[in-house]
Protein backbone atom coordinates (compact mmCIF):
# COMPACT_ATOMS: atom_id res chain seq x y z
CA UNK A 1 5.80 -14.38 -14.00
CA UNK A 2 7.92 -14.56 -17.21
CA UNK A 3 10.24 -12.04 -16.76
CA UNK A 4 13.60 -12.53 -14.60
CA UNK A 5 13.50 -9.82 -11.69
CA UNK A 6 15.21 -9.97 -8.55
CA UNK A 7 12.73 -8.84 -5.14
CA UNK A 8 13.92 -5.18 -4.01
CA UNK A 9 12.99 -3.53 -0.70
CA UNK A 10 11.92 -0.27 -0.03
CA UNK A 11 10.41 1.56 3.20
CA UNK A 12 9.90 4.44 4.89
CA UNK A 13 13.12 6.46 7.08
CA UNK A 14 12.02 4.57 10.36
CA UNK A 15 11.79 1.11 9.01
CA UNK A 16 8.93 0.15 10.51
CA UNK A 17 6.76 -0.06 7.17
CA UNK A 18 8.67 -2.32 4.56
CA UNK A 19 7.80 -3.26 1.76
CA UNK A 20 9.53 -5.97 -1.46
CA UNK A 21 8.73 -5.60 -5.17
CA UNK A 22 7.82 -9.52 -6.24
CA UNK A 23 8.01 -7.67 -10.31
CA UNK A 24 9.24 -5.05 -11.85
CA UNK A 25 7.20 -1.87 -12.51
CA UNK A 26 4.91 -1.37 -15.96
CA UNK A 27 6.31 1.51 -16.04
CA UNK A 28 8.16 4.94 -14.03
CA UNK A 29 6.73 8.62 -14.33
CA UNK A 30 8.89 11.25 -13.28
CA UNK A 31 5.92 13.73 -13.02
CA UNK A 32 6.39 17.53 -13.16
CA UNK A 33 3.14 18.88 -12.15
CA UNK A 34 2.58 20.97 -9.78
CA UNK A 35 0.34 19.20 -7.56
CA UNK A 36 3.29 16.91 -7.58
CA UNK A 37 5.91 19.03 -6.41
CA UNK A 38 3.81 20.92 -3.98
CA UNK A 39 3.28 17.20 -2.31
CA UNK A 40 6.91 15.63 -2.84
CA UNK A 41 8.35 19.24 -1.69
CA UNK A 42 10.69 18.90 -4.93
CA UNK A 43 10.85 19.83 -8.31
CA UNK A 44 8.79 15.98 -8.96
CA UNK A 45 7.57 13.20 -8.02
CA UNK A 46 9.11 9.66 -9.57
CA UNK A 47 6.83 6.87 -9.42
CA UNK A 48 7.25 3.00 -10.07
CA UNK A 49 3.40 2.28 -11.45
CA UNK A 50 2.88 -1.49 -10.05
CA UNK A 51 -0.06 -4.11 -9.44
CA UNK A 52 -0.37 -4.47 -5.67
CA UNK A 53 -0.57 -7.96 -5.57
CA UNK A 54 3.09 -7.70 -6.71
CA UNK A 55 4.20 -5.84 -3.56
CA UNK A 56 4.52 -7.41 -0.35
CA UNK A 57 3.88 -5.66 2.99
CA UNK A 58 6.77 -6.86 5.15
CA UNK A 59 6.42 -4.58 8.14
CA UNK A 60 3.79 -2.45 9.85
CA UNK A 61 0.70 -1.38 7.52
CA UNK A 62 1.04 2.18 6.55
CA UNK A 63 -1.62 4.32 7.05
CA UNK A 64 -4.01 5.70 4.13
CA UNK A 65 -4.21 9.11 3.87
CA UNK A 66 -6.77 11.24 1.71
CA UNK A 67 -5.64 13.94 -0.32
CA UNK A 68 -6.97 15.91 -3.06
CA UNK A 69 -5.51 15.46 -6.85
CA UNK A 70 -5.49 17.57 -10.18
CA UNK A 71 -8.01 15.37 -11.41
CA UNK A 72 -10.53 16.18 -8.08
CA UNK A 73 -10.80 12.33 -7.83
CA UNK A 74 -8.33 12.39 -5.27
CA UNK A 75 -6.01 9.43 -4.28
CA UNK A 76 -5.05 7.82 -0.84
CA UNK A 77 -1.33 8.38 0.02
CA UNK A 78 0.48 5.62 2.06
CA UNK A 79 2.34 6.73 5.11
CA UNK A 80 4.47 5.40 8.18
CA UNK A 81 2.29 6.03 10.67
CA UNK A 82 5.06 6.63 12.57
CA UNK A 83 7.85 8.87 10.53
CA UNK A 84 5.04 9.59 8.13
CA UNK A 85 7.37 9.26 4.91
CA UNK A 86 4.87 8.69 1.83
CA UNK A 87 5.83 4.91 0.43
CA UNK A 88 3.32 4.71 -2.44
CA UNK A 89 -0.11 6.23 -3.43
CA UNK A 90 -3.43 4.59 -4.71
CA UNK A 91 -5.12 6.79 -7.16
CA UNK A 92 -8.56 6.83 -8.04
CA UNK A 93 -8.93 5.14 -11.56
CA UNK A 94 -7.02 1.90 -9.98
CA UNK A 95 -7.61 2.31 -6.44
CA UNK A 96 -5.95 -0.85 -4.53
CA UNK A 97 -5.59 -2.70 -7.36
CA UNK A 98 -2.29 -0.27 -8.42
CA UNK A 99 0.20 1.12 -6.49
CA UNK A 100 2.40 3.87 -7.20
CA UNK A 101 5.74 3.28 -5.61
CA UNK A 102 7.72 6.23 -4.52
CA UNK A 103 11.18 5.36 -6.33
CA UNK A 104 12.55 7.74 -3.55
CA UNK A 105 11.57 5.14 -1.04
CA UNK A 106 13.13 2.23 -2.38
CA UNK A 107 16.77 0.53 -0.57
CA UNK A 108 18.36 0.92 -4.50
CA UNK A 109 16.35 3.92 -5.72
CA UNK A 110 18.64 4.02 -8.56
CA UNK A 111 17.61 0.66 -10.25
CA UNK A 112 14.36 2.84 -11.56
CA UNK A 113 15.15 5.55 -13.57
CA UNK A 114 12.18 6.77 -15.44
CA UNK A 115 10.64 6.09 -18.32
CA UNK A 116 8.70 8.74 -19.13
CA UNK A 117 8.59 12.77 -18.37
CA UNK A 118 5.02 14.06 -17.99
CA UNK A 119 3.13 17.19 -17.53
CA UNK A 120 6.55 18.92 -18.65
CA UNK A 121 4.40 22.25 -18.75
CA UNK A 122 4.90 23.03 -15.22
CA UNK A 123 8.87 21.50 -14.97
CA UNK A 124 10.77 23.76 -13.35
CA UNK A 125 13.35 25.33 -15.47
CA UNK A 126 16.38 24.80 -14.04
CA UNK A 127 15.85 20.50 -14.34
CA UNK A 128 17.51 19.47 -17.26
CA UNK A 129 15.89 16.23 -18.78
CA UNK A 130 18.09 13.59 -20.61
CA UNK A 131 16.42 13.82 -24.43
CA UNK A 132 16.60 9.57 -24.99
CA UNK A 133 13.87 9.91 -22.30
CA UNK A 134 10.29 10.32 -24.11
CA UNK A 135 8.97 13.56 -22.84
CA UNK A 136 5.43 15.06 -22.67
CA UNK A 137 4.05 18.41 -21.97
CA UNK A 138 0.88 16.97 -20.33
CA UNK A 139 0.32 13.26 -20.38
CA UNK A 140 0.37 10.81 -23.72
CA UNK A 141 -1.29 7.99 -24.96
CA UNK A 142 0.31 4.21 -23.17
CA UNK A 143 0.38 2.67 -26.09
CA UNK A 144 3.08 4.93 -27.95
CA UNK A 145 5.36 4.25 -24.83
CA UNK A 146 4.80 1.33 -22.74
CA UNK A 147 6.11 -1.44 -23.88
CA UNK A 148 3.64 -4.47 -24.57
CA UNK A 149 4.36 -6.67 -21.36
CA UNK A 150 3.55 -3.63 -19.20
CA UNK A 151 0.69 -3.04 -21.84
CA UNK A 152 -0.83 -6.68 -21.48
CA UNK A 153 -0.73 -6.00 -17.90
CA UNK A 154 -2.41 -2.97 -17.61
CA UNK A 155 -5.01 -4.67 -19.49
CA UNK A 156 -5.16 -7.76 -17.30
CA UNK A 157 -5.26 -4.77 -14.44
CA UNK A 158 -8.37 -2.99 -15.78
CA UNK A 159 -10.11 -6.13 -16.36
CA UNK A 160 -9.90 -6.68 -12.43
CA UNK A 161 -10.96 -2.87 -11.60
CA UNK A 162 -13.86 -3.26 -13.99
CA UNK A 163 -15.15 -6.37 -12.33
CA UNK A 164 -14.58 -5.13 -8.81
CA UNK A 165 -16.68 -1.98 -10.22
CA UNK A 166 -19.61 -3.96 -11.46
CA UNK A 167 -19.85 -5.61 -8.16
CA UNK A 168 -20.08 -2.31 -5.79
């Protein structure tokens, strides 16, 4: 790891799934679909995008849950199995190799603002987004935003998705 971070916590209302970020995230969508806010119950969903192996399971193991998507590939959303607050989701294109934290979960939610706006199409009117933050009506190409740590890693990420694909 070359970058300084500190380990934060997160977890569902319960406490009985916990969870620490080991690094921070390669990046945080505040996403204003619609499939999103029909499944946060808000106006969207904010999401720390982060390699699994850099999240450690502290408590109980949450439970997977399937759910459909926008894209029809679905993606597995991870509950308490107990409270049943969502803590992160898998999606399909990364599966368990990626998890997408929900920022809302988090002790310090506040340390991840986000770093992009997508799918702005669908944003409900009345949310006012801060203009220094890069926007998009749908979604945009990484490489004009990310910045080229969280770049290298997403490479480093697909190499290990595209092996584990070749082997299935």
């Amino acid at each position: 790891m070359t970058e300084q971070f500190s380990p934060i916590e997160g977890g569902c209302d319960c406490k009985a799934v916990r969870y620490r970020l080991l690094r921070s995230p390669m990046v945080v969508h505040c996403c204003h679909c619609r499939w999103c806010q029909r499944e946060s119950g808000a106006a969207f969903a904010l999401n720390a995008m982060l390699e699994s192996e850099y999240v450690e399971e502290l408590g109980i193991a949450p439970e997977l849950v399937a759910t459909p998507s926008a894209s029809g590939a679905g993606q597995q959303i991870a509950r308490c199995p107990h409270c049943k607050i969502a803590v992160w989701s898998h999606y399909a294109g990364a599966g368990r190799f990626c998890k997408f934290i929900r920022v809302g979960s988090l002790d310090q939610p506040d340390l991840f603002p986000p770093d992009v706006h997508i799918f702005t199409a669908s944003k409900q009117p009345w949310v006012e987004l801060n203009a220094d933050t890069p926007q998009f009506v749908e979604y945009y190409e990484r490489g004009n935003v990310w910045p080229e740590e969280s770049l290298r890693r997403r490479a480093l990420l697909q190499e290990k998705i595209e092996a584990s694909k070749a082997k299935a």
